[in-house]
C-alpha atoms as a PDB file:
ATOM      1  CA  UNK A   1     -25.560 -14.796-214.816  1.00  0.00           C
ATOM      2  CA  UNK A   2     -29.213 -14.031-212.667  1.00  0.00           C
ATOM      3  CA  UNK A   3     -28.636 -12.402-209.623  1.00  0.00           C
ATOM      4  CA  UNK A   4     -30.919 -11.138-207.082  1.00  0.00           C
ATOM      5  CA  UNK A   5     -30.789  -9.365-203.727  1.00  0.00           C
ATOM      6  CA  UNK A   6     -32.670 -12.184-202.127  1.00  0.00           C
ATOM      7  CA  UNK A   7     -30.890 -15.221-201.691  1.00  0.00           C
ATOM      8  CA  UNK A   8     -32.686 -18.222-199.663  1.00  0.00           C
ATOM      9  CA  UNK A   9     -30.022 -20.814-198.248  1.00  0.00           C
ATOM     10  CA  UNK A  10     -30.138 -24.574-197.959  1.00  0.00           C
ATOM     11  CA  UNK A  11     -27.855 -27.485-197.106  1.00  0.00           C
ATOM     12  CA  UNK A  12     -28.618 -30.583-198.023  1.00  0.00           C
ATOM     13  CA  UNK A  13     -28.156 -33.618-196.560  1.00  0.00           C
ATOM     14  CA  UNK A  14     -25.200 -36.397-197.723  1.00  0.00           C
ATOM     15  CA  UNK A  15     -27.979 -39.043-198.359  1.00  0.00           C
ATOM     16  CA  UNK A  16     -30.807 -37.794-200.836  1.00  0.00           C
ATOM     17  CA  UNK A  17     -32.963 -40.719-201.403  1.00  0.00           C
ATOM     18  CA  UNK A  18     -36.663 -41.418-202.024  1.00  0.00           C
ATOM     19  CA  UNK A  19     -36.477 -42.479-198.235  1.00  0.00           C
ATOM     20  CA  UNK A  20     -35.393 -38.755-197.426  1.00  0.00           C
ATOM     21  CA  UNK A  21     -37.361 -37.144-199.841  1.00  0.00           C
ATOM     22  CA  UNK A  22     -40.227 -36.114-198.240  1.00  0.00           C
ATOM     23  CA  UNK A  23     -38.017 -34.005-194.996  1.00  0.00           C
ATOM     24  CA  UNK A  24     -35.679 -32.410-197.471  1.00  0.00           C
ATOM     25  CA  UNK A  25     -38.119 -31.413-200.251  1.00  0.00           C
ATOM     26  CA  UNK A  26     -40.498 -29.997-197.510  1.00  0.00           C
ATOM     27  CA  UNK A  27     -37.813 -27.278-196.588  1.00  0.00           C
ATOM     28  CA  UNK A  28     -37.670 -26.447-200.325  1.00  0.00           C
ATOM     29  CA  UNK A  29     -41.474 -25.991-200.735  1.00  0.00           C
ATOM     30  CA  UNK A  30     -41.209 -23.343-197.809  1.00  0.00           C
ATOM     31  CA  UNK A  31     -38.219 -21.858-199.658  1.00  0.00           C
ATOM     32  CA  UNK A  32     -40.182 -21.395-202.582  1.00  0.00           C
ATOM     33  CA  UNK A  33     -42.750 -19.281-201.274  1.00  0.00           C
ATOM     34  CA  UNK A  34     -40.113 -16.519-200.589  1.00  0.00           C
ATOM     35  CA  UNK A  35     -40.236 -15.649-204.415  1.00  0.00           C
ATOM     36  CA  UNK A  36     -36.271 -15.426-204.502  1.00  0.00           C
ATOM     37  CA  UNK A  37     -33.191 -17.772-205.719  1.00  0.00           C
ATOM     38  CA  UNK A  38     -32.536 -20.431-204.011  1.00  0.00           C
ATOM     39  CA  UNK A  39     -28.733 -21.392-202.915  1.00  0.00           C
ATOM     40  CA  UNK A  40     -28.198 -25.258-201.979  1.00  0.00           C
ATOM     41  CA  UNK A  41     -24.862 -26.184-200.792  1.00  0.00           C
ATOM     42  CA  UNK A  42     -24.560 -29.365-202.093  1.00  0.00           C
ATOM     43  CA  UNK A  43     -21.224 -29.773-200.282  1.00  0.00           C
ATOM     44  CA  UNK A  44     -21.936 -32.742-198.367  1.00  0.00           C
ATOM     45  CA  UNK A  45     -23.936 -34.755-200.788  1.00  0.00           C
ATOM     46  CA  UNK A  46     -22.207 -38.142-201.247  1.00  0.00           C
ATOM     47  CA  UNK A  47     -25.466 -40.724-202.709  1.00  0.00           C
ATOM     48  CA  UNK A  48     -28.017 -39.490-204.532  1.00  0.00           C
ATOM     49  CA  UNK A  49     -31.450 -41.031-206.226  1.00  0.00           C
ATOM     50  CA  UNK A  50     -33.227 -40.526-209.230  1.00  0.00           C
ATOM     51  CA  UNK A  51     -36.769 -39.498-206.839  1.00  0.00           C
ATOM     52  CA  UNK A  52     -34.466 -37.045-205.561  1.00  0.00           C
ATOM     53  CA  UNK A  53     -33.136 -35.460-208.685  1.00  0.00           C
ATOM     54  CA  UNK A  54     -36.601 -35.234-209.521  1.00  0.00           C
ATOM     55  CA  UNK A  55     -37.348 -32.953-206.905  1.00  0.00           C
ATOM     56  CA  UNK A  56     -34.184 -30.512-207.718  1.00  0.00           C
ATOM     57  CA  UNK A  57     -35.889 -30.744-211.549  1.00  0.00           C
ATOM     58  CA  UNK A  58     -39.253 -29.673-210.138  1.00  0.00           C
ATOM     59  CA  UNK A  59     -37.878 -27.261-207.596  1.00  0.00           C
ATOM     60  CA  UNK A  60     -35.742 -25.172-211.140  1.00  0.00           C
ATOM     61  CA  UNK A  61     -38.981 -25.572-212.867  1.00  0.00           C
ATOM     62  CA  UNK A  62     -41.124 -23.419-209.854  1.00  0.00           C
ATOM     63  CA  UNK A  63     -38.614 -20.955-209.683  1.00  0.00           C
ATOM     64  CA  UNK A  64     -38.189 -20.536-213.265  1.00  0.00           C
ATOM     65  CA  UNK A  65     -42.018 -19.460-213.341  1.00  0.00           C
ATOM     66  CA  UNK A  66     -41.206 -16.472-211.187  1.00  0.00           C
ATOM     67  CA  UNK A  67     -37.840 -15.661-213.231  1.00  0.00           C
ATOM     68  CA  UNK A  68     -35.529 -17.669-210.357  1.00  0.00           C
ATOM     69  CA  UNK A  69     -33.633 -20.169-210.150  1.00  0.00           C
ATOM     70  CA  UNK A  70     -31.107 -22.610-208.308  1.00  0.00           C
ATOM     71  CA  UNK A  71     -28.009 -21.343-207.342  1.00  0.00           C
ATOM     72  CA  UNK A  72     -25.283 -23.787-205.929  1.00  0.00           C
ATOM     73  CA  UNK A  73     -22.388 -23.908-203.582  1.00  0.00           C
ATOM     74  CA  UNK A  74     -20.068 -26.456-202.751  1.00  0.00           C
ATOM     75  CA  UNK A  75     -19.444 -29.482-205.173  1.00  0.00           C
ATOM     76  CA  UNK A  76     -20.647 -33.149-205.084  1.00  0.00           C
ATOM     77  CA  UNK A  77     -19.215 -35.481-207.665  1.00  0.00           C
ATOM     78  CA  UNK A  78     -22.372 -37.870-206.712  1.00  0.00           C
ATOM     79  CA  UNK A  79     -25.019 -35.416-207.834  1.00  0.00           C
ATOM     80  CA  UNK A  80     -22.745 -33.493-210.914  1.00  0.00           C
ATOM     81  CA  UNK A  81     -22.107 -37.456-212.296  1.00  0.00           C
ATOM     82  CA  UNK A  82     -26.056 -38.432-211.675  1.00  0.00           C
ATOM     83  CA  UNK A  83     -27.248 -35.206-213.486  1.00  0.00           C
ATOM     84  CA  UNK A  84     -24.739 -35.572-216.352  1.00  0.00           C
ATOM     85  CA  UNK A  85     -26.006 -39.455-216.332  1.00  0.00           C
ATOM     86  CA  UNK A  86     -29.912 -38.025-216.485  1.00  0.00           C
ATOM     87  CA  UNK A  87     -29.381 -34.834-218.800  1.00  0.00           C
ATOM     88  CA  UNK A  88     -30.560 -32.320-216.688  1.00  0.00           C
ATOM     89  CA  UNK A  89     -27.085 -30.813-215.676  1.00  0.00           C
ATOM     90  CA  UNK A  90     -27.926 -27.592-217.679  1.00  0.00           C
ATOM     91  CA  UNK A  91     -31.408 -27.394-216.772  1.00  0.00           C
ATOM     92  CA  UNK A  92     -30.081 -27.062-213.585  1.00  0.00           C
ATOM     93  CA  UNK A  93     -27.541 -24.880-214.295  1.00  0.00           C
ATOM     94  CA  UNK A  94     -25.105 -27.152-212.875  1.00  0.00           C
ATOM     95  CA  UNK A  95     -23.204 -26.351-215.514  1.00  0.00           C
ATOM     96  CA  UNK A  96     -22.522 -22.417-214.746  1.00  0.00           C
ATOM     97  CA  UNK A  97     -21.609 -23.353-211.556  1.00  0.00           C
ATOM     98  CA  UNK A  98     -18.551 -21.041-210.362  1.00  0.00           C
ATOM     99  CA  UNK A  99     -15.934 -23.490-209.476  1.00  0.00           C
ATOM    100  CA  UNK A 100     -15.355 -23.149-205.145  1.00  0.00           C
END
């Protein structure tokens, strides 16, 4: 398991669509320049697009360049069924996620 001293925190909204996209995914650019994980409660997420799983694939991929990564809290059937449906549950690291 990656751990870090650093932990940025994020919750994100119960509606992440294209139509959303651009508010949400603007928070996570700022997060990103912290160098650190990144912990997204995806607690209240009940819909969630493809645009928008997108952005959680490019948001791993930045971190991954300096050796971070998404860390998750909460649970969302919506976005754990949407990921499974798209194959990028363990590129997430959806997956390893520690049961709340």
């Amino acid at each position: 398991m990656h751990t870090t001293n650093i932990l940025e925190k994020m919750k994100l909204p119960s509606k992440l669509h294209i139509s959303t996209a651009e508010q949400w995914s603007t928070e996570l650019k700022a997060l990103l320049e912290k160098d650190s994980d990144v912990n997204l409660d995806i607690s209240g997420v009940e819909a969630i697009d493809t645009a928008s799983i997108q952005v959680l694939c490019a948001l791993q991929k930045s971190l991954a360049v300096t050796d971070n990564r998404i860390e998750w809290s909460g649970t969302s059937e919506s976005l754990v069924q949407a990921t499974d449906l798209l194959g990028v549950t363990s590129f997430l690291h959806l997956a390893e996620k520690p049961q709340d």
